[in-house]
Protein backbone atom coordinates (compact mmCIF):
# COMPACT_ATOMS: atom_id res chain seq x y z
CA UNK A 1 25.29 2.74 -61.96
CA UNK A 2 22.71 0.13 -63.32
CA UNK A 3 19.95 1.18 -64.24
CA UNK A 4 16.39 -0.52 -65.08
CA UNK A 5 13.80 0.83 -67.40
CA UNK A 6 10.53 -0.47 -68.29
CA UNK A 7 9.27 0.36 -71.71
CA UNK A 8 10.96 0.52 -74.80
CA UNK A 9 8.65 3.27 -76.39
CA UNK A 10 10.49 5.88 -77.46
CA UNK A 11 11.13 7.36 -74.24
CA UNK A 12 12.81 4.34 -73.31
CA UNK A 13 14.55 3.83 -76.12
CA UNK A 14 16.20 7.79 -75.66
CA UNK A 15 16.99 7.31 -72.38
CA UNK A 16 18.49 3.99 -72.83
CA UNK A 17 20.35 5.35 -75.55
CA UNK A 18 21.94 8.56 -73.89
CA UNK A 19 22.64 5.83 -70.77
CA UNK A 20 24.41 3.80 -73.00
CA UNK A 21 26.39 6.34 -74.24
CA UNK A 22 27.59 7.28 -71.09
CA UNK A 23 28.32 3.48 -70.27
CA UNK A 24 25.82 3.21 -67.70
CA UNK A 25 24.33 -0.29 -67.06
CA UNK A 26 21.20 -0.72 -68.76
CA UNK A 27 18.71 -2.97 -68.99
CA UNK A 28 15.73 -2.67 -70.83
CA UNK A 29 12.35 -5.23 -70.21
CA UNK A 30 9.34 -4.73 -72.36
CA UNK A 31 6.98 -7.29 -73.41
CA UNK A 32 7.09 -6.44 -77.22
CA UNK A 33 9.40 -8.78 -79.03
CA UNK A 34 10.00 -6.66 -81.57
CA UNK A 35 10.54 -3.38 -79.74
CA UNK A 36 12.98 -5.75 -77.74
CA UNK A 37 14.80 -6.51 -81.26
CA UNK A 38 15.24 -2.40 -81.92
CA UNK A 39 16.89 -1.72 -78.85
CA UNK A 40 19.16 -4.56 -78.65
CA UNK A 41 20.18 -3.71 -82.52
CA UNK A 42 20.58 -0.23 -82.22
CA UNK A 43 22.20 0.43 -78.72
CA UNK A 44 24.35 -1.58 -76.71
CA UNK A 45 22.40 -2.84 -73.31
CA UNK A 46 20.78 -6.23 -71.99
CA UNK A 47 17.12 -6.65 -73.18
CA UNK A 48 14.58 -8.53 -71.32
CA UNK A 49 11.48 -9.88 -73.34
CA UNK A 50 8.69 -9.98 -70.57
CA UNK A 51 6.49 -7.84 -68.40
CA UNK A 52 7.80 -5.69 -66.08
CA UNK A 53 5.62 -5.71 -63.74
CA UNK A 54 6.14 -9.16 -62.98
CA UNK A 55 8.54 -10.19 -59.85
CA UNK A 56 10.67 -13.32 -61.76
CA UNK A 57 11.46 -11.00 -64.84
CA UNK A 58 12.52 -8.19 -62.18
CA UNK A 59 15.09 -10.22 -60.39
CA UNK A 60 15.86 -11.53 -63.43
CA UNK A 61 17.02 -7.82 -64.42
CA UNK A 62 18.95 -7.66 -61.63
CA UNK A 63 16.62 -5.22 -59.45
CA UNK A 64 18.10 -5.55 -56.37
CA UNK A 65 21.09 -4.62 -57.56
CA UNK A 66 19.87 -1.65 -59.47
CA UNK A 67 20.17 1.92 -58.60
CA UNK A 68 17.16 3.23 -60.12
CA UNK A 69 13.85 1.87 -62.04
CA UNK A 70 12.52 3.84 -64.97
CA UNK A 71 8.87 2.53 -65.02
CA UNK A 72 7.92 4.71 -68.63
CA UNK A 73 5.75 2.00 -70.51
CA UNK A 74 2.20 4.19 -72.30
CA UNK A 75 0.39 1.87 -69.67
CA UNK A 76 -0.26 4.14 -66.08
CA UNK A 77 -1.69 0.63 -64.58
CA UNK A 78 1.92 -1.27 -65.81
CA UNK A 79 3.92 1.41 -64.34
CA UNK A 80 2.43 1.70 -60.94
CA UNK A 81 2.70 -1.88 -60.66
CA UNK A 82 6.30 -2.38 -61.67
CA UNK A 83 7.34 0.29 -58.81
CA UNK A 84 5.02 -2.07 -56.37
CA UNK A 85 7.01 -5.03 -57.59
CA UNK A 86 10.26 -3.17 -57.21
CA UNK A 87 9.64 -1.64 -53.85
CA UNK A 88 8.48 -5.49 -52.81
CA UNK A 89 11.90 -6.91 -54.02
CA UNK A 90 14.36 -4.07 -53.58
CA UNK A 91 13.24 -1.27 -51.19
CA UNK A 92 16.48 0.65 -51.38
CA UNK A 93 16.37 1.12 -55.54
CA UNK A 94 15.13 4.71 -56.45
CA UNK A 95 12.09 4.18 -58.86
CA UNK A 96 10.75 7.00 -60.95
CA UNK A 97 7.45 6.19 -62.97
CA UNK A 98 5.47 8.05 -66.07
CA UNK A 99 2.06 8.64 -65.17
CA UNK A 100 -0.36 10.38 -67.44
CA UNK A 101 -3.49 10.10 -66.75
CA UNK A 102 -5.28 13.09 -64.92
CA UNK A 103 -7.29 10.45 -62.51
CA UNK A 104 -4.21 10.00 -61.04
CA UNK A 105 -3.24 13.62 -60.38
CA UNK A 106 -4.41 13.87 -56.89
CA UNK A 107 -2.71 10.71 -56.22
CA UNK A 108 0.98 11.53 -56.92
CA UNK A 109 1.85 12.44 -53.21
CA UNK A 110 0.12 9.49 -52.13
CA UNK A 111 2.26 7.28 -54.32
CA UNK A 112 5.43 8.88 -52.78
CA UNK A 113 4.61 8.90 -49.26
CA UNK A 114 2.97 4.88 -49.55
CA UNK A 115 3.09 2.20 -51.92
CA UNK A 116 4.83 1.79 -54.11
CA UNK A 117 7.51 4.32 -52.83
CA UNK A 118 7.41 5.93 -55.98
CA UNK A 119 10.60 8.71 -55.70
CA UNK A 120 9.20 10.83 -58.78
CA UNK A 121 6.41 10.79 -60.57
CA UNK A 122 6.63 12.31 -63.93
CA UNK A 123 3.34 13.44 -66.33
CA UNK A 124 4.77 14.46 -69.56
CA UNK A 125 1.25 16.09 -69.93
CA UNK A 126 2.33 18.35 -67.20
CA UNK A 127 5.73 19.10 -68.07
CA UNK A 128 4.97 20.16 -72.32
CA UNK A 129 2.13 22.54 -70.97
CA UNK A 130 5.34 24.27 -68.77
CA UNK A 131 7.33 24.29 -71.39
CA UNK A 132 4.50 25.93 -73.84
CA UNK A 133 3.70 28.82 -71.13
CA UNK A 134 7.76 29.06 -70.79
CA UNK A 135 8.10 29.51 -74.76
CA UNK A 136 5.12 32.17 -74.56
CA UNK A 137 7.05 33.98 -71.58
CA UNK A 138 9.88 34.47 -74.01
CA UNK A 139 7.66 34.70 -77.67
CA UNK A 140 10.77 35.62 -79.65
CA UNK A 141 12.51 32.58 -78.59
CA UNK A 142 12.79 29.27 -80.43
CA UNK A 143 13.77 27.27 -76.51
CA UNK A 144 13.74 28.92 -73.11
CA UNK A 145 14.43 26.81 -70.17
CA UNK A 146 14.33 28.68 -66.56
CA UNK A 147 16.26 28.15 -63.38
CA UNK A 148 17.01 29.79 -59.83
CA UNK A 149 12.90 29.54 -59.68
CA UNK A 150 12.88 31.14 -63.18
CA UNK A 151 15.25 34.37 -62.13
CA UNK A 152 17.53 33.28 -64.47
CA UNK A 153 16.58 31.96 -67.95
CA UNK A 154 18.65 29.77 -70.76
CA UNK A 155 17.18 31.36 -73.79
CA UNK A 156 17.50 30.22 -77.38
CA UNK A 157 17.13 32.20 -80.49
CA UNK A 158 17.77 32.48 -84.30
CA UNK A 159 19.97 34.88 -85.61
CA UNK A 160 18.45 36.65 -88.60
CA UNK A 161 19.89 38.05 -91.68
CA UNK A 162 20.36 41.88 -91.68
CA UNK A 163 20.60 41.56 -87.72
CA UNK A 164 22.85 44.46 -86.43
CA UNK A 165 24.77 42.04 -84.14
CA UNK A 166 25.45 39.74 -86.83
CA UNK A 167 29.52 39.40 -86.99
CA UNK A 168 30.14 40.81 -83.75
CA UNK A 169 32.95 39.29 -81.46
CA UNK A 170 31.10 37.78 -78.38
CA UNK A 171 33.84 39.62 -76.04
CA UNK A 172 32.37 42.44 -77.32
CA UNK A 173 27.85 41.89 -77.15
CA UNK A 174 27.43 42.74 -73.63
CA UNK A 175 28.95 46.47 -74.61
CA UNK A 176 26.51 46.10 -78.06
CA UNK A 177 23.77 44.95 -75.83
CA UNK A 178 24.05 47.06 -72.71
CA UNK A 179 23.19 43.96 -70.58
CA UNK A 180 25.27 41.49 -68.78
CA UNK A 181 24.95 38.22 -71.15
CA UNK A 182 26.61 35.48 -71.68
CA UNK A 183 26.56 32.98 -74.65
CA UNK A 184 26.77 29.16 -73.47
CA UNK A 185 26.49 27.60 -76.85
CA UNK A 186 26.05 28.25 -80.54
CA UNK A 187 24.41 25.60 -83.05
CA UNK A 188 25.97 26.16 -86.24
CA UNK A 189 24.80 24.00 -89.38
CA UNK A 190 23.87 21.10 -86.67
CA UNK A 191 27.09 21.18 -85.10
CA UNK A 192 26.83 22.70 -81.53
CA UNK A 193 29.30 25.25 -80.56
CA UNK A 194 30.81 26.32 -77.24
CA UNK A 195 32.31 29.67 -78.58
CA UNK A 196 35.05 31.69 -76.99
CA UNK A 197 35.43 35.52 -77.07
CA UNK A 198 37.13 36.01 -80.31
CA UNK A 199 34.05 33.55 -82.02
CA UNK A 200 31.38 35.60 -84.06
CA UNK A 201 27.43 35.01 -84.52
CA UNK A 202 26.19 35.03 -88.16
CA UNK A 203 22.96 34.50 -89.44
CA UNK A 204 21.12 31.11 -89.38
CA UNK A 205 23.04 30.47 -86.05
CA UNK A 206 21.09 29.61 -82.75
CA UNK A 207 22.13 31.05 -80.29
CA UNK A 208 22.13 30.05 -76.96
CA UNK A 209 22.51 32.57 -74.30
CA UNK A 210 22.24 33.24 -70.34
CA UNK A 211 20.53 36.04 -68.76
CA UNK A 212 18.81 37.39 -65.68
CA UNK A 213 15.19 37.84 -66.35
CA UNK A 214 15.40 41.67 -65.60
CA UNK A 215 17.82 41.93 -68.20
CA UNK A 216 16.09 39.75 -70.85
CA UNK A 217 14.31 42.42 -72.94
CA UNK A 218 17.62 44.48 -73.70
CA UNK A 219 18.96 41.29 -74.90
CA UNK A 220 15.97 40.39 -77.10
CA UNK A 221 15.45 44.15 -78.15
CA UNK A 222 19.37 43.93 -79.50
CA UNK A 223 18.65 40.84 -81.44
CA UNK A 224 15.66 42.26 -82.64
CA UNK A 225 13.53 39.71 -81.49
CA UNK A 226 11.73 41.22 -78.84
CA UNK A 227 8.01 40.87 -79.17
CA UNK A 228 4.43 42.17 -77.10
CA UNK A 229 2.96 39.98 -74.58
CA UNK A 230 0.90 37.13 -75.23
CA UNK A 231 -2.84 38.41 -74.71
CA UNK A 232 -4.66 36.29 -76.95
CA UNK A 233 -4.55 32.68 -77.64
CA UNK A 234 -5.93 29.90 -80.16
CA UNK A 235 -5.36 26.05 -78.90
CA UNK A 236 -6.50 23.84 -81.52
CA UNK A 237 -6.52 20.27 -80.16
CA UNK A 238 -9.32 19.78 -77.20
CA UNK A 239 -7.02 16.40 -75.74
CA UNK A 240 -5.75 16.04 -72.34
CA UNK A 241 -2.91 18.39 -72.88
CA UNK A 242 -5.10 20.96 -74.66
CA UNK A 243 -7.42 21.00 -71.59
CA UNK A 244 -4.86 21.39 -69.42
CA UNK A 245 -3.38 24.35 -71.18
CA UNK A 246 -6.64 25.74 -71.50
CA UNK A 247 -6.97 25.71 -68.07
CA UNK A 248 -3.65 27.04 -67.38
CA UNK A 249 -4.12 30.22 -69.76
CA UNK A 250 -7.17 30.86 -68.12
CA UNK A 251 -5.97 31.61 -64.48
CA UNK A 252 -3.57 34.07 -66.40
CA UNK A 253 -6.37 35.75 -67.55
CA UNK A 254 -5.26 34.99 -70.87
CA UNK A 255 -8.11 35.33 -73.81
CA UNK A 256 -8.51 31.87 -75.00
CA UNK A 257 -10.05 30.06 -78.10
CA UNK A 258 -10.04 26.31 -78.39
CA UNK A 259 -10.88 24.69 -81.23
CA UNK A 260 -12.04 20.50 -81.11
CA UNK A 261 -13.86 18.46 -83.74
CA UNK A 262 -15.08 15.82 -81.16
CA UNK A 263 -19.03 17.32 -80.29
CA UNK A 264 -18.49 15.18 -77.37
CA UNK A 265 -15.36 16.21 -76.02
CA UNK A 266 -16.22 19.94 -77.14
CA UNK A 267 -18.75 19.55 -74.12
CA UNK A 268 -16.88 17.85 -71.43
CA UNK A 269 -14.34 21.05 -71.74
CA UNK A 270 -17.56 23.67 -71.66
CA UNK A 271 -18.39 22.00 -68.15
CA UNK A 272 -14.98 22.59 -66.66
CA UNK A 273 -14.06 26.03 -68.55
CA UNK A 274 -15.20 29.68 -66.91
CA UNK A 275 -14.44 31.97 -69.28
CA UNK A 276 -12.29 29.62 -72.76
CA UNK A 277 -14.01 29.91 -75.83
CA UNK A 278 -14.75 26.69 -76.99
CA UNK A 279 -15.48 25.78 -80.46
CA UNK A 280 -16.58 22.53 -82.52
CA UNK A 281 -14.92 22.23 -86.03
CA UNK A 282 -11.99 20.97 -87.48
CA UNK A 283 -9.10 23.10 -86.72
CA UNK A 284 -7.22 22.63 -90.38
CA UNK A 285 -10.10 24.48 -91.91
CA UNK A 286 -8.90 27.93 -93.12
CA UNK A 287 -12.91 29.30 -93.21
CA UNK A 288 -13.01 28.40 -89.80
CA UNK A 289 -10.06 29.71 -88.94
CA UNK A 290 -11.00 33.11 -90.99
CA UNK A 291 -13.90 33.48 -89.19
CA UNK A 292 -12.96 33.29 -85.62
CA UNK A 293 -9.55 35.96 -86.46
CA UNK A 294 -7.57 33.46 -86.55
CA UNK A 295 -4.74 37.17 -87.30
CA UNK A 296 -5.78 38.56 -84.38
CA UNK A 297 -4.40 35.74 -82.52
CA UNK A 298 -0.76 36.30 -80.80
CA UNK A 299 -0.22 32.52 -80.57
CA UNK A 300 -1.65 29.84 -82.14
CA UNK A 301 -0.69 26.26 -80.18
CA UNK A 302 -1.62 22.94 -82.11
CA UNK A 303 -1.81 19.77 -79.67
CA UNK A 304 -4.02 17.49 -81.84
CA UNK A 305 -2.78 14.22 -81.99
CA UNK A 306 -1.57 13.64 -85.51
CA UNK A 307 1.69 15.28 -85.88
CA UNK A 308 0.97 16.14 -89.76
CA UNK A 309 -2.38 18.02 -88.92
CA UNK A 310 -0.20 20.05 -86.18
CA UNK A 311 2.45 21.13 -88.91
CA UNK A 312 -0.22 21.82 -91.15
CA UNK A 313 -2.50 23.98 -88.83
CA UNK A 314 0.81 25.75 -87.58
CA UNK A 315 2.13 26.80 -90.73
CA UNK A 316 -1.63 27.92 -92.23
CA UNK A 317 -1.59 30.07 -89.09
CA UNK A 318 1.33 31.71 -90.10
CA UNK A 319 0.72 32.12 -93.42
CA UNK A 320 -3.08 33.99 -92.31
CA UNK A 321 -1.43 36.38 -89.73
CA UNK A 322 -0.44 35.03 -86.41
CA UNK A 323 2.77 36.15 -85.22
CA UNK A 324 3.49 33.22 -83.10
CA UNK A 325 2.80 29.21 -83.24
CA UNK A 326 3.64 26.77 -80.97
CA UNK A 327 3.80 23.00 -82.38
CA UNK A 328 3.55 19.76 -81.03
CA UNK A 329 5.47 17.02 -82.58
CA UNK A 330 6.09 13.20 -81.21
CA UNK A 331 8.28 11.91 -83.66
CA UNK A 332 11.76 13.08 -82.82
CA UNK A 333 13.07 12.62 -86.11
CA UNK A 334 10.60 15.62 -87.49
CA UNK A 335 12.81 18.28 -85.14
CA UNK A 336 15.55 18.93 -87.53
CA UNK A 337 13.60 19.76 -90.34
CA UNK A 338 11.07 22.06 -88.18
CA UNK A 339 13.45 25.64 -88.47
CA UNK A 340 13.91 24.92 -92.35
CA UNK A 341 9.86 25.07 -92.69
CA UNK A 342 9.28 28.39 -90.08
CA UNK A 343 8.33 26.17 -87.32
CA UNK A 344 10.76 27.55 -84.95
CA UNK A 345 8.84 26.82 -81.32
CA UNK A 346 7.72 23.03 -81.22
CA UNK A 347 7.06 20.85 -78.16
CA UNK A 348 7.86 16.94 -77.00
CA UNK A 349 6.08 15.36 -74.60
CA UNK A 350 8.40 12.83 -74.36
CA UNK A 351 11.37 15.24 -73.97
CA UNK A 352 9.56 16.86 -71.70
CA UNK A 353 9.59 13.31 -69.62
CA UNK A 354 12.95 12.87 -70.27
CA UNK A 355 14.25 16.58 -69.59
CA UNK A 356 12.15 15.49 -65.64
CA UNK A 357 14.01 11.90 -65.93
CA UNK A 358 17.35 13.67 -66.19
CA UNK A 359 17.69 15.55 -63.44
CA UNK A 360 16.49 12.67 -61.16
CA UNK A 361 19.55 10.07 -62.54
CA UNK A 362 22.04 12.35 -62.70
CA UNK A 363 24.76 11.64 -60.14
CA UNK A 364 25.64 14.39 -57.68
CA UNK A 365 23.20 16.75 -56.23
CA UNK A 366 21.51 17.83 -59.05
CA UNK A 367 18.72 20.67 -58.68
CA UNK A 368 17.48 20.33 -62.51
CA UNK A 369 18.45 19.19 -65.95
CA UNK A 370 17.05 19.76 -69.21
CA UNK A 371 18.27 18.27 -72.77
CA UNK A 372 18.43 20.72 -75.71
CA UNK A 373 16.42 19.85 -78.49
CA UNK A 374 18.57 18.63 -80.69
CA UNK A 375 19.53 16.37 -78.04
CA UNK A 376 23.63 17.40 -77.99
CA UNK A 377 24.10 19.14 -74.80
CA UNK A 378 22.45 19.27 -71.50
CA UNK A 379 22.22 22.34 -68.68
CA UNK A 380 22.81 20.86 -64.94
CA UNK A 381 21.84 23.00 -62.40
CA UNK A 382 23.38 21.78 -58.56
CA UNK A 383 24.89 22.46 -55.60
CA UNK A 384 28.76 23.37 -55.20
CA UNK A 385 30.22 21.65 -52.01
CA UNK A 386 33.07 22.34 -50.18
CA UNK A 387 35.10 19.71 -50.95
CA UNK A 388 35.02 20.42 -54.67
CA UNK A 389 38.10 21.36 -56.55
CA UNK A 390 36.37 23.98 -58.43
CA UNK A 391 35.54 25.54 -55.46
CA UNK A 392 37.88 28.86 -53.96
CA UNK A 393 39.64 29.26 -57.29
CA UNK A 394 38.94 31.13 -60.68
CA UNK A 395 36.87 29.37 -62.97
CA UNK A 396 39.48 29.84 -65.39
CA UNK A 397 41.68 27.43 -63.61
CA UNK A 398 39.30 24.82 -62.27
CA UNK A 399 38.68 21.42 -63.74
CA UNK A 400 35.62 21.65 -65.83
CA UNK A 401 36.13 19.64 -69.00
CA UNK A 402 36.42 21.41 -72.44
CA UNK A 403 33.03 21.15 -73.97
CA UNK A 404 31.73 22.39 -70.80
CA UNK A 405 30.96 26.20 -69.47
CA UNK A 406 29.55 27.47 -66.27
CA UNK A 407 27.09 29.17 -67.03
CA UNK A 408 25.39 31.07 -63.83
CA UNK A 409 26.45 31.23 -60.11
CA UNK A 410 23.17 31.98 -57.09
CA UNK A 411 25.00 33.21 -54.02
CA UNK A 412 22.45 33.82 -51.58
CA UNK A 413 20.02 35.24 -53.64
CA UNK A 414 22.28 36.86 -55.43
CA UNK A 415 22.62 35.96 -59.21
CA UNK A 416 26.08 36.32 -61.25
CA UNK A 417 26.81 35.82 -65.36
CA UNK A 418 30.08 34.49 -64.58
CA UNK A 419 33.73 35.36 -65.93
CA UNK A 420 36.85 33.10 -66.18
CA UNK A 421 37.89 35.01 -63.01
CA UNK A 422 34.30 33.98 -61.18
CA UNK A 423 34.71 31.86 -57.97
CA UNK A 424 32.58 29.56 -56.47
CA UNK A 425 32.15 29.09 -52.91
CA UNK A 426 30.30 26.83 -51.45
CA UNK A 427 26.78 25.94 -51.54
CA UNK A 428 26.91 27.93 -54.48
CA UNK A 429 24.01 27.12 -56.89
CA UNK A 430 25.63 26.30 -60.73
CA UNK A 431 24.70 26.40 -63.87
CA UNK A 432 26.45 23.95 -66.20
CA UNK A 433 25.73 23.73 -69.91
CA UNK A 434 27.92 20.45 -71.34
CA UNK A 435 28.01 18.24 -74.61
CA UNK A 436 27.00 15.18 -74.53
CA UNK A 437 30.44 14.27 -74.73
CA UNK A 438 31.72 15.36 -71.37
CA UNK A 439 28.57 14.41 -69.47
CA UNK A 440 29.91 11.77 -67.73
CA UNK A 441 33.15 13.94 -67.01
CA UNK A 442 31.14 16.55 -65.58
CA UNK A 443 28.65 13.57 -63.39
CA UNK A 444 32.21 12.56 -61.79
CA UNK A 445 33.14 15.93 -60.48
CA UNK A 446 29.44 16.09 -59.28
CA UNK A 447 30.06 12.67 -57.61
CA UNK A 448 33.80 12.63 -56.22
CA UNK A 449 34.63 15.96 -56.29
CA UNK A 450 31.23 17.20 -54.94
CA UNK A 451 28.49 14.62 -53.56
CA UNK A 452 27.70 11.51 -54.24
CA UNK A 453 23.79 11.75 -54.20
């Protein structure tokens, strides 16, 4: 598979760097030099100094040869115009494009149906303000990712000390729990984990675990991490992804503060808000804070665009009262450290692009795909066909690789936690969680075995 991406940002970069990985064909084009130097240092793909919207360095990439385009520069204008030139040069190559800006909302169906042809249009806007109203779903959870239209949720959580399941044999937690679960993975001092039913949880571990969404609060009560609905919201951050979240908790009825220090910008969100508080001040200031109940609040969500202010206004939030923060971080390296400080829920938006980019380069017919957080696994969710070789037999005896599990089976509707003596049929819906390690294992049997989409 070769694969074209414009932009070596640090979207770019990722993908590039989990393609390469995988030994896809890569080429990266961006017109910074020494962004250019970076990637050509650090990962092993061809790098192309120019513009990528322009139709010479294109076919100099190799574009109509090229399965897909990743247009994913920060310029909307550059991005559009790449997929143009693409779907000029090489109709056939699938181009997916980052687009961020909300003028272009209305627009995205356009873009698909005419030109440029764009196959998927991703706003990473869009995405981190899903994943925000999935982590509030689930409060007690540090990552929650959803599939069979949300029935069936990938949940992640700490294990704290003094928990009453700490120690217990996993073979054994769906009799402790009195719910059907099933644990995919376990991250374990930065090493993830995919345990068997002899392994044991013990405190500090997250744990990673499957479960229908009727079932969820057993499993959260057991773990002691169940927690009331979210009611009552501060957003402190008045950008284009705190207006769109502001917007978003509003139709949920969902009592909203928003806090801005732009005067300006405070009023352009009064004219399009019905019933969001919205306040001018500086969201870092702990009077301010104090005075509008800042412990009152079941969530606190910091989107401002300096990462330090975020961590700062997150863990002041804490420390006055709130039971719940949500963070916003864009440097990726910050993520590891997050837990050690208390910052347990914290959102990307650039892994939110790349968990959308994912599922759309993936090879076989691939419904969805997210990345976890720490970047060493991935969930697939696709279609079984018939002329799989996992299909008709126990799962214990298929070929999934180790470092893989199945993870969830939709039959018609009709959701199963599987066992080793599951069976897939066909058309089955499945839910794969795999290391990074196996991906491309686990891509084949999707390909050969299953479909090559």
């Amino acid at each position: 598979m070769k694969i074209i991406i414009v932009g070596a940002g640090q979207v770019g970069f990722h993908i590039a760097s989990r393609l390469a990985y995988e030994n896809k064909d890569v080429v990266v084009i961006d017109t910074d030099p020494e962004a250019i130097s970076q990637v050509s240092e650090k990962i092993d793909v061809d790098v192309i100094v120019g513009s990528g919207s322009s139709p010479l360095t294109l076919e100099e990439a190799g574009i109509k040869e090229a399965e897909i385009l990743l247009a994913v520069t920060d310029s909307d204008e550059t991005n559009l115009v790449a997929c143009l030139m693409a779907d000029t040069i090489s109709p056939a190559t699938k181009k997916l494009a980052r687009i961020r800006k909300k003028d272009y909302d209305a627009y995205h169906q356009i873009f698909q149906d005419a030109p440029p042809h764009i196959d998927t249009v991703i706003n990473p806007e869009i995405e981190v303000v899903k994943t925000i109203e999935r982590f509030m779903s689930v409060p007690g959870a540090v990552d929650v990712g959803e599939f069979a239209d949300g029935r069936l949720k990938l949940v992640g959580i700490l294990m704290d000390k003094g928990a009453r399941l700490a120690g217990v044999r996993l073979s054994d937690l769906s009799d402790k729990i009195g719910a059907r679960t099933l644990v995919a993975a376990v991250v374990r001092e930065g090493e993830t984990i995919i345990p068997r039913g002899d392994d044991r949880l013990y405190p500090g571990d997250l744990i990673y675990f499957i479960s229908e969404e009727s079932g969820l609060g057993n499993i959260l009560k057991a773990f002691n991490k169940q927690e009331k609905p979210i009611n009552r919201a501060m957003i402190v951050g008045g950008g284009r992804i705190g207006l769109r979240l502001a917007k978003a908790l509003e139709r949920q009825s969902i009592y909203t503060k928003l806090i801005e220090r732009s005067p300006a910008r405070c009023s352009e969100i009064v004219e399009q808000m019905n019933k969001v508080l919205v306040i001018q001040g500086d969201g870092s200031d702990q009077s301010l804070l104090q005075e509008e109940n800042i412990q009152d609040m079941d969530v606190v969500v910091t989107l401002t665009d300096d990462e330090e202010t975020n961590i700062l206004v997150s863990l002041l939030a804490k420390k006055m009262g709130t039971r719940k923060t949500i963070t916003k971080l864009s440097k990726f390296g910050y993520f590891s450290l997050m837990s050690t400080i208390g910052l347990e829920q914290v959102v990307n938006p650039r892994l939110s692009a790349i968990n959308t980019i994912l599922q759309h380069i993936r090879r076989g017919k691939v419904l969805s795909a997210r990345t976890m957080t720490d970047e060493q696994a991935e969930v697939l969710e696709a279609i079984a066909l018939e002329t799989s070789d996992i299909v008709g037999k126990p799962l214990k005896r298929t070929a999934i690789p180790k470092g893989a599990l199945v993870i969830g089976i939709i039959r018609d509707n009709e959701i199963e936690i599987p066992s080793g003596d599951s069976i897939i049929r066909p058309n089955d819906r499945i839910i794969i969680f795999a290391k990074r390690q196996v991906i491309s294992k686990i891509e084949k049997i999707l390909t050969v075995k299953m479909e090559f989409f």
